[in-house]
C-alpha atoms as a PDB file:
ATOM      1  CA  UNK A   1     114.900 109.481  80.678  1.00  0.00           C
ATOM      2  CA  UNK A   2     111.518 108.495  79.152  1.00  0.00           C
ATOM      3  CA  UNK A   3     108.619 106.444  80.266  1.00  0.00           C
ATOM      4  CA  UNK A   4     110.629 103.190  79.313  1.00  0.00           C
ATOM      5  CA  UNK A   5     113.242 104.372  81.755  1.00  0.00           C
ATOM      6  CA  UNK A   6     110.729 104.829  84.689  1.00  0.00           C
ATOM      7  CA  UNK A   7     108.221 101.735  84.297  1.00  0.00           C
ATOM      8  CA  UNK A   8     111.960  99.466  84.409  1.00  0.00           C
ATOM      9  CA  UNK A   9     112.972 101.403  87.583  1.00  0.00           C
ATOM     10  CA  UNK A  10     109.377 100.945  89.038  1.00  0.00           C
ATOM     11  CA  UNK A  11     109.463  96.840  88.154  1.00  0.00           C
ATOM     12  CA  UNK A  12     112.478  96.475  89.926  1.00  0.00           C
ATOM     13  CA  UNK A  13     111.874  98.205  93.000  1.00  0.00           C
ATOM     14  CA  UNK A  14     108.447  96.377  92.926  1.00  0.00           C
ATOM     15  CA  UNK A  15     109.984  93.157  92.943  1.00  0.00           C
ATOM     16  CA  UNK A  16     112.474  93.807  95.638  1.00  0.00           C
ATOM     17  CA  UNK A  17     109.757  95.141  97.701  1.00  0.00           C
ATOM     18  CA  UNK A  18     107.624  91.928  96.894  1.00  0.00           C
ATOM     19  CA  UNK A  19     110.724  90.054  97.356  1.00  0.00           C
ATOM     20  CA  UNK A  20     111.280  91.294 100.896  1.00  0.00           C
ATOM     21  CA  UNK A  21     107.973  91.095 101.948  1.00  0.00           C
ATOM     22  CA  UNK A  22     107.861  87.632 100.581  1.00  0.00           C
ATOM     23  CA  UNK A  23     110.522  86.633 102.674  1.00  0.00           C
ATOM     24  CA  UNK A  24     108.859  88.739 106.400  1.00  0.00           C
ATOM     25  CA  UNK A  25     105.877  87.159 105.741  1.00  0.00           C
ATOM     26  CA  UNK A  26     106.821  83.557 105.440  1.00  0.00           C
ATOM     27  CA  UNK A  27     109.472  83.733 108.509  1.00  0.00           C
ATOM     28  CA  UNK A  28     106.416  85.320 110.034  1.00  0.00           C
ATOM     29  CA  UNK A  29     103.904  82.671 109.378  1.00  0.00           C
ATOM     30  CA  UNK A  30     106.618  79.924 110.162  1.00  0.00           C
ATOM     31  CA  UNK A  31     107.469  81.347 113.460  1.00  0.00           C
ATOM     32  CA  UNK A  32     103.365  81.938 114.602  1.00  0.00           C
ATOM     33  CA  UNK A  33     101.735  78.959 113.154  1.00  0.00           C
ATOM     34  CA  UNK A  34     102.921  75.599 114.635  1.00  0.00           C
ATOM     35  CA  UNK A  35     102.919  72.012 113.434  1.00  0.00           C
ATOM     36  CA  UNK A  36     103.420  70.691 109.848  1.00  0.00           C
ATOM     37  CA  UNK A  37     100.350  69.794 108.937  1.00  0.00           C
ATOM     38  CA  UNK A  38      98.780  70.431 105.075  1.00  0.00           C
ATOM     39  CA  UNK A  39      97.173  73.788 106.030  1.00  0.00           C
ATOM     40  CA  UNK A  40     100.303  74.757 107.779  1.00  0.00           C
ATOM     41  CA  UNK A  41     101.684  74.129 104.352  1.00  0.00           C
ATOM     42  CA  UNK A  42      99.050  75.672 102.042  1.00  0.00           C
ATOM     43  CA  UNK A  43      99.564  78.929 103.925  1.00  0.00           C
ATOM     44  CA  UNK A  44     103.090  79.470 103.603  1.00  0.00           C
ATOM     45  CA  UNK A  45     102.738  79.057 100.241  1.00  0.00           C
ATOM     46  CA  UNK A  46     100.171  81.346  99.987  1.00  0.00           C
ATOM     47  CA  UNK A  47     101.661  84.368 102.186  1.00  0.00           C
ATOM     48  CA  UNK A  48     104.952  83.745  99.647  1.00  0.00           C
ATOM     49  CA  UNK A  49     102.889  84.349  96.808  1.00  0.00           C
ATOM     50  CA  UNK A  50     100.517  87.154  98.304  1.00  0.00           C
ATOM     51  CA  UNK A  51     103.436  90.205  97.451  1.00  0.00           C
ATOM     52  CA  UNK A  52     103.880  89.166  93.727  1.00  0.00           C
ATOM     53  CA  UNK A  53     100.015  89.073  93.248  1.00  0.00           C
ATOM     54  CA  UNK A  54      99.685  92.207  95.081  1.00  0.00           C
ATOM     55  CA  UNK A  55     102.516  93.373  93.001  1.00  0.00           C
ATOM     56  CA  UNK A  56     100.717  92.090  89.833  1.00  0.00           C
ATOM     57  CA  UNK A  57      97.460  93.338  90.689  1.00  0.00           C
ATOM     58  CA  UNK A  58      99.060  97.092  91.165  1.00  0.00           C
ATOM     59  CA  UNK A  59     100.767  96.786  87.311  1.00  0.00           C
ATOM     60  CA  UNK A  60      96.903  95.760  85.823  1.00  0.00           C
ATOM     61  CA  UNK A  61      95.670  98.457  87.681  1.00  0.00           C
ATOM     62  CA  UNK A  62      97.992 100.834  86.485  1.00  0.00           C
ATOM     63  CA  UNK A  63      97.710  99.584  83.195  1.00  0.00           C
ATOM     64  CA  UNK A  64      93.962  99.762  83.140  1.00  0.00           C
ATOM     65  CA  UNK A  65      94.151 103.281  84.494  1.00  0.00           C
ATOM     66  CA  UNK A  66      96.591 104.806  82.097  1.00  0.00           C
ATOM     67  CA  UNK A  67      94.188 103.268  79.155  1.00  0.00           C
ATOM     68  CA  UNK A  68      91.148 105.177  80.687  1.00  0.00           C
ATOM     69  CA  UNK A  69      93.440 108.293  80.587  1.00  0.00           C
ATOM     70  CA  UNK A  70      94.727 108.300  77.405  1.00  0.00           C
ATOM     71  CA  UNK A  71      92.182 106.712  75.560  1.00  0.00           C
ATOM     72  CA  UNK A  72      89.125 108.004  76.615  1.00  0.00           C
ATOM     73  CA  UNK A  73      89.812 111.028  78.591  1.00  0.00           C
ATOM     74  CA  UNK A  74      92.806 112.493  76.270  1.00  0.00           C
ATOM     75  CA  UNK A  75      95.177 112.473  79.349  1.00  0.00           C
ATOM     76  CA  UNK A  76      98.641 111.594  79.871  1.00  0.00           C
ATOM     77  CA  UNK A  77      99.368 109.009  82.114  1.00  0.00           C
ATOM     78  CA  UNK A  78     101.974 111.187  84.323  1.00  0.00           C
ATOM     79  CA  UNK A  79     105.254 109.680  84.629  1.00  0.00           C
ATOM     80  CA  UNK A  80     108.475 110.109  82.704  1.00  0.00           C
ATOM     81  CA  UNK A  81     109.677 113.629  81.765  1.00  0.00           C
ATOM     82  CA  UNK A  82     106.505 115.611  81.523  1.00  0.00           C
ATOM     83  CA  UNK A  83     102.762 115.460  81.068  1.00  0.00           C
ATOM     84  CA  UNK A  84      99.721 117.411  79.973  1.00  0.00           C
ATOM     85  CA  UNK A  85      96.283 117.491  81.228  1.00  0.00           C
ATOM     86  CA  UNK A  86      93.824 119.212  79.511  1.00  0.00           C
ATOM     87  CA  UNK A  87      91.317 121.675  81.735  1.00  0.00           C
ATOM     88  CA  UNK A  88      88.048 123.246  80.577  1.00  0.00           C
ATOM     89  CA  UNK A  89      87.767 126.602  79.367  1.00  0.00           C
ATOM     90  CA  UNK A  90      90.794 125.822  76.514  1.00  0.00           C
ATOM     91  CA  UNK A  91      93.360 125.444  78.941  1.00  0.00           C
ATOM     92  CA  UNK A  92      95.701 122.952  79.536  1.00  0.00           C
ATOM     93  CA  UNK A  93      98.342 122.147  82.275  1.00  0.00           C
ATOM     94  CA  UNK A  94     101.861 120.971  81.809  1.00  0.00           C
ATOM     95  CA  UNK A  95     104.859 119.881  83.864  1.00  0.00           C
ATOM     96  CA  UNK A  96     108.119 119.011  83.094  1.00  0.00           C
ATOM     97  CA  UNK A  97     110.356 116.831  85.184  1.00  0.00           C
ATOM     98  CA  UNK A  98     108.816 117.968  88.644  1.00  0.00           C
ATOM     99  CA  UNK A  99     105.306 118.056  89.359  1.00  0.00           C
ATOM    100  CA  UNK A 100     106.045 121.364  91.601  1.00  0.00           C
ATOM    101  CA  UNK A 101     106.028 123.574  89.009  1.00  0.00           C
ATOM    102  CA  UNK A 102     103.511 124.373  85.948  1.00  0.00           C
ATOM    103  CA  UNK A 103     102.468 125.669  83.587  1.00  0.00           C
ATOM    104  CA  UNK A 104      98.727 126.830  82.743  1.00  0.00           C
ATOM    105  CA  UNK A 105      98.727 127.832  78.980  1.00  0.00           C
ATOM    106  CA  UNK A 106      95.920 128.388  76.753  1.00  0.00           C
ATOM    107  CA  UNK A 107      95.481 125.444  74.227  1.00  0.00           C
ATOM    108  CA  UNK A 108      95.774 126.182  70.104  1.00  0.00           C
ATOM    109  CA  UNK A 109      97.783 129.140  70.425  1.00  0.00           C
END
C-alpha cells in the first residue's frame, strides 16, 4: 500500500465524517431555531456546508504542511509504508509500517 492508497482511504472517511456531521448539524439547527424566515434559511445552509469546508480546509493544510516538509526541510511527509526524518549529528530516523518501532542509523554509510 503506498501513499496513493492512504490519501484515497483518508478522502473517503473524510467525507463520510463531513457527510454525517452535515446531516447532525442541520437536524440540529432545524430542531433549535424556529420560524422560516431568510436567516433561518441562510443558516442551515451554512451549518450544511461548514463540515466540507472544514474538511477542505484540513486537505490545504495538509497539503501546505507536507510541502514545508519535503521541500524545505528534506522531510517525509509520514504516511504510507515508511518515512525518514533526518536528525542532527548525521543521523537519521526511519519507520516502516508502524510508527512503534525505529530505527536510528547513521546517514552515508
Amino acid at each position: 500500500m503506498g501513499i496513493g492508497f492512504v490519501l484515497i482511504v483518508y478522502a473517503l472517511g473524510g467525507a463520510v465524517a463531513a457527510t454525517i456531521g452535515c446531516l447532525v448539524l442541520r437536524l440540529l439547527v432545524a430542531r433549535f431555531v424556529a420560524g422560516s424566515s431568510r436567516s433561518r434559511t441562510l443558516l442551515l445552509r451554512s451549518v450544511t456546508a461548514l463540515p466540507f469546508a472544514c474538511l477542505f480546509w484540513a486537505g490545504g493544510v495538509f497539503v501546505l504542511s507536507a510541502a514545508v516538509n519535503v521541500v524545505l526541510l528534506h522531510r517525509d511527509v509520514g504516511i504510507g509504508d515508511g518515512f525518514d526524518c533526518p536528525l542532527p549529528n548525521g543521523y537519521a530516523l526511519s519507520f516502516i509500517d508502524t510508527t512503534e518501532a525505529g530505527t536510528v542509523y547513521k546517514v552515508g554509510r
